[in-house]
Protein backbone atom coordinates (compact mmCIF):
# COMPACT_ATOMS: atom_id res chain seq x y z
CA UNK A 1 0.00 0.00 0.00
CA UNK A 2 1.50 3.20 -0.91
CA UNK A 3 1.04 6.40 1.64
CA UNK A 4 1.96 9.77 0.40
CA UNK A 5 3.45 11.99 2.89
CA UNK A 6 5.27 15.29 3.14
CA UNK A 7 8.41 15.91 4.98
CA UNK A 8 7.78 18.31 8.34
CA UNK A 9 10.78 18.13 9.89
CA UNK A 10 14.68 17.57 9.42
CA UNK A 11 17.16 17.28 12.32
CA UNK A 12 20.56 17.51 11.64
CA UNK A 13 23.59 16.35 13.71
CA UNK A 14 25.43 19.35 15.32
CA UNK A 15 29.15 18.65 14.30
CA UNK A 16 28.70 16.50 10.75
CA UNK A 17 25.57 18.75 9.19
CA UNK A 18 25.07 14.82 8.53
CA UNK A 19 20.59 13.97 8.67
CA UNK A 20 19.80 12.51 11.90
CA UNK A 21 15.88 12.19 11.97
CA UNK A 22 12.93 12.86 9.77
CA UNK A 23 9.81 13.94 10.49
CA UNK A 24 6.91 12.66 8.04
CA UNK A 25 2.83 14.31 7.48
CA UNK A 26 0.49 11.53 6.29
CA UNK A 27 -1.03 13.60 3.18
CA UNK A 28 -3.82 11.51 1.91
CA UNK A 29 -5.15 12.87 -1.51
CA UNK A 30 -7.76 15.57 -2.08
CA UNK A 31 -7.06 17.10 1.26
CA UNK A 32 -5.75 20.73 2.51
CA UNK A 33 -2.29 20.77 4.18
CA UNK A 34 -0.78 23.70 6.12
CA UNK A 35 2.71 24.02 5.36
CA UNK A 36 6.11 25.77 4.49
CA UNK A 37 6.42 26.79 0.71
CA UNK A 38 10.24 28.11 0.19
CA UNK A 39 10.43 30.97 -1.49
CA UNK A 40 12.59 31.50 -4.63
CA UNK A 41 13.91 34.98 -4.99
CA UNK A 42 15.00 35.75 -8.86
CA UNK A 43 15.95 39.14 -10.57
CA UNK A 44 18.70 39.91 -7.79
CA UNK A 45 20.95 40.72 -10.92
CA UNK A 46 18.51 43.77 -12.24
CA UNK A 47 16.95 44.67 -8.87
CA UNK A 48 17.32 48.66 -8.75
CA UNK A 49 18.54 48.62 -5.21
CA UNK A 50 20.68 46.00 -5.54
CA UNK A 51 22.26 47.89 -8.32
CA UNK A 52 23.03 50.76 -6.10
CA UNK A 53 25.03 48.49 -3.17
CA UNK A 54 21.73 47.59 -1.42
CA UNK A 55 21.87 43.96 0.21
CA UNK A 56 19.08 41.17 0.04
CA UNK A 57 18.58 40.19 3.60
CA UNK A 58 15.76 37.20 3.60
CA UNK A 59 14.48 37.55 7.00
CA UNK A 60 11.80 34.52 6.06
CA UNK A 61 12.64 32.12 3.35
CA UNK A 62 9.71 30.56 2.93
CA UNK A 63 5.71 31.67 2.77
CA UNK A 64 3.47 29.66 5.26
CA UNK A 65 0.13 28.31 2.59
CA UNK A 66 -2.59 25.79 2.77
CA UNK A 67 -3.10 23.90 -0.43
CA UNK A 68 -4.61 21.25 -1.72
CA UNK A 69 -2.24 18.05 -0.98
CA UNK A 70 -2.64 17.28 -4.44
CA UNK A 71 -0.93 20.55 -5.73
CA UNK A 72 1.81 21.62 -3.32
CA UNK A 73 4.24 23.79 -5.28
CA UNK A 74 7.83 22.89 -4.92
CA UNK A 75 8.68 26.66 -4.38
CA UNK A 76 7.06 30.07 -4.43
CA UNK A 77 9.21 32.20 -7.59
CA UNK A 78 9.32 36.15 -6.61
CA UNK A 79 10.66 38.94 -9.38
CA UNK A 80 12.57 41.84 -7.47
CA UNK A 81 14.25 42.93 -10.81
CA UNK A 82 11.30 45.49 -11.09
């Protein structure tokens, strides 16, 4: 029997960076999930401010959503070049 499921949770050993434990969601189909969409910043190259010596400073990488479990995006893309 196959179970889909989404990963929640990654611990990571202190010294090695090395996975230690993983945390799974059951995500049975046609459901919504609340969960962590990263977020993809492009544009960086022609963003005005960044032009002028400005710095990008990501205080959240990612964009809290609930979806439906059968579309979960991989990543959320966002333009600054404009």
């Amino acid at each position: 029997e196959l179970i889909r499921a989404l990963v929640r949770q990654v611990d990571f050993h202190p010294v090695s960076s090395d996975p230690v434990a993983v945390s799974l969601q059951r995500c049975p189909p046609n459901t919504t999930v609340k969960l962590r969409v990263p977020l993809l910043v492009i544009g960086q190259d022609a963003a005005p401010g960044l032009k002028r010596q400005g710095y990008l400073y990501p205080v959240k990488p990612y964009v809290t959503c609930v979806v439906d479990s059968d579309e979960v995006p991989p990543y959320i893309e966002h333009d600054i070049s404009t």
